[in-house]
Protein backbone atom coordinates (compact mmCIF):
# COMPACT_ATOMS: atom_id res chain seq x y z
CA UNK A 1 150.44 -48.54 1.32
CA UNK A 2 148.28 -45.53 2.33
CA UNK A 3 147.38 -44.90 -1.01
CA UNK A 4 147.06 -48.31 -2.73
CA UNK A 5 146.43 -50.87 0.75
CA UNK A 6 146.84 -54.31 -1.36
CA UNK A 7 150.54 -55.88 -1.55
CA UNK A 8 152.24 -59.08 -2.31
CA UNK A 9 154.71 -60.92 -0.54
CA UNK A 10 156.90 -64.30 -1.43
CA UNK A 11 158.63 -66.47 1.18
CA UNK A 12 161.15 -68.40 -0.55
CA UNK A 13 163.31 -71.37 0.78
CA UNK A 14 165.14 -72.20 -1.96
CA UNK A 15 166.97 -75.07 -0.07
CA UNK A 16 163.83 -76.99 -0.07
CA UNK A 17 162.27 -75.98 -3.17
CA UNK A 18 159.16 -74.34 -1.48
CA UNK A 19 157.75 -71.11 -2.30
CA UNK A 20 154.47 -69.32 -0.73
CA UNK A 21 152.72 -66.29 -2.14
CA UNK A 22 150.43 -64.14 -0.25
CA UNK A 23 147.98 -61.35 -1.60
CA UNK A 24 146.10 -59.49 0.12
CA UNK A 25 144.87 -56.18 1.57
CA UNK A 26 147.13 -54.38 3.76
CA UNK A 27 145.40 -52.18 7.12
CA UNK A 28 148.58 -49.86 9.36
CA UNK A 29 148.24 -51.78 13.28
CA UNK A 30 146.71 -49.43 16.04
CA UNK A 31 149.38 -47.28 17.47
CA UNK A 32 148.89 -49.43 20.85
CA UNK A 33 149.93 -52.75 18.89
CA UNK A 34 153.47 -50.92 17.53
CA UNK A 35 153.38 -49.84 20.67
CA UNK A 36 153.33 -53.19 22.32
CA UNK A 37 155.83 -54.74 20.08
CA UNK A 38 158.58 -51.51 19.85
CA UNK A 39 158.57 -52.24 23.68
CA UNK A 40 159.60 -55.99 23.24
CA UNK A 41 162.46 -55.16 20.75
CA UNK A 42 165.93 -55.20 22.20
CA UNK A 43 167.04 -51.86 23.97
CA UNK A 44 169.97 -51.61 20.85
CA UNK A 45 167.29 -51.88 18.18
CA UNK A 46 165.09 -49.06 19.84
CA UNK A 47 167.64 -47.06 19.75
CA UNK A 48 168.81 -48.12 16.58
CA UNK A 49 164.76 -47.12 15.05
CA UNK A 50 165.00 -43.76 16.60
CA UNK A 51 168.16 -42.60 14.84
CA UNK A 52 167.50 -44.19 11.53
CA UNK A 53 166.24 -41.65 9.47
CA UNK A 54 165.34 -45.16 6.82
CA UNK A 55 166.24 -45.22 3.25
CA UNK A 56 167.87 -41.55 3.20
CA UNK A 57 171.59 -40.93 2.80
CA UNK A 58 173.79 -40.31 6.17
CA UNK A 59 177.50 -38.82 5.78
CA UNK A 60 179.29 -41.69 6.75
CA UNK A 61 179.30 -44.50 9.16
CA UNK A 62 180.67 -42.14 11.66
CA UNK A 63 177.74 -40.02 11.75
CA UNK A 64 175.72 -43.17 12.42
CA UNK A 65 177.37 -44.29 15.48
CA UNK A 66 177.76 -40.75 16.77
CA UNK A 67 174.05 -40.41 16.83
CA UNK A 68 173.66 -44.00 18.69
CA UNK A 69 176.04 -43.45 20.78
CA UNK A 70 174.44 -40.11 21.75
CA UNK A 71 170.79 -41.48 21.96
CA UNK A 72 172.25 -44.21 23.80
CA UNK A 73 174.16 -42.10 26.68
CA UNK A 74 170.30 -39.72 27.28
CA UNK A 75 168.19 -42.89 27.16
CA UNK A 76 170.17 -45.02 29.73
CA UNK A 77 168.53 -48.36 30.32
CA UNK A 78 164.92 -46.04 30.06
CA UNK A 79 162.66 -47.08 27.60
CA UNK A 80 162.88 -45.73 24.29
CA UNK A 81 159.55 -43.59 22.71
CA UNK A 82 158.63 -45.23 19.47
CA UNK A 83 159.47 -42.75 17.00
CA UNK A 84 156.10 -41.62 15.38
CA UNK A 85 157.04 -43.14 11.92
CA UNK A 86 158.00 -46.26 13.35
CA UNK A 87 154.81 -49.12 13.05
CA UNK A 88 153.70 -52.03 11.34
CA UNK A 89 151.18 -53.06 8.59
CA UNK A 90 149.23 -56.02 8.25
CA UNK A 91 148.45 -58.42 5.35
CA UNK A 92 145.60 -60.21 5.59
CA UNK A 93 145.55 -62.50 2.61
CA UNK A 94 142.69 -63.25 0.06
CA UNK A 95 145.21 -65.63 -2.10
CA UNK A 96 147.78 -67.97 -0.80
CA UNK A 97 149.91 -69.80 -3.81
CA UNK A 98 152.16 -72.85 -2.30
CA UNK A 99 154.70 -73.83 -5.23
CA UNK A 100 156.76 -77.24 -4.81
CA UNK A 101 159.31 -77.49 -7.05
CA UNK A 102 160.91 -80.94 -8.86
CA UNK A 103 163.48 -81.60 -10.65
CA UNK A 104 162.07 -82.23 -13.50
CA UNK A 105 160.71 -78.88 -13.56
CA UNK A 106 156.57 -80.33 -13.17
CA UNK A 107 156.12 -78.66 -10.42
CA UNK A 108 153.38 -78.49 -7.63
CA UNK A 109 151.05 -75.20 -7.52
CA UNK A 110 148.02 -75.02 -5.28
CA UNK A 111 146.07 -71.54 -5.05
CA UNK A 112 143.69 -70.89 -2.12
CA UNK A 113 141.59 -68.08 -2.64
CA UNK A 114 139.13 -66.38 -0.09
CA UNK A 115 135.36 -66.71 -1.46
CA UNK A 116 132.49 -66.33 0.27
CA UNK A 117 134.17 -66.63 3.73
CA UNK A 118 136.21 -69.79 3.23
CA UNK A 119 138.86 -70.45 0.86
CA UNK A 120 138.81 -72.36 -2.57
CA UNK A 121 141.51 -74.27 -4.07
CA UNK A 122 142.87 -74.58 -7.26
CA UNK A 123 145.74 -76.36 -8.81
CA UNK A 124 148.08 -74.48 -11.53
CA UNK A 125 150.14 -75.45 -14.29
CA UNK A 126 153.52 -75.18 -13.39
């Protein structure tokens, strides 16, 4: 996201048949906003953030809850620091696509699309 700050994402509820689609450009929140919001998170899931090392291989499950269990014992009911890496993006959207589905497969697309400070609207084929 540093190096290309535009993303998608897609909220799906499949139960209903309703889909939205956001575009947009993506900006990392001040330090003092993750701050804000790694203080509201459960004390487990603090701790939990500082000992993930995300998306990289640990030996076993062991080794997880060994290093949990350790943070957990020196933190005691203390805050936990926000580990550096941990913070949020943003996505502020310049294209929202709402898809209804039907059974009969003629379903409902509506694009909004950020121009010239408000937002036009299209309809698509399905």
């Amino acid at each position: 996201l540093e190096a290309n700050p535009h993303a998608a994402a897609t909220i799906l509820w499949l139960a209903q048949h309703r889909q939205v689609r956001i575009e947009g450009r993506v900006d990392r929140l001040a330090a003092d906003v993750s701050d804000a919001y790694f203080a509201s998170r459960p004390h487990g899931a603090q701790i939990a953030a500082a000992v993930s090392r995300q998306s990289r291989v640990v030996a076993d499950r062991a080794a997880l809850e060994e290093a949990f269990a350790s943070t957990e014992a020196s933190a005691g009911d203390r805050p936990v620091p926000r580990p550096p890496e941990w913070g949020g993006y943003r996505l502020a959207p310049d294209l929202l696509e709402f898809w209804q589905g039907r059974p009969n497969r003629l379903h409902d697309r509506l694009v909004y699309r950020r121009e010239d400070g408000g937002w036009a609207v299209e309809r698509l084929y399905p």
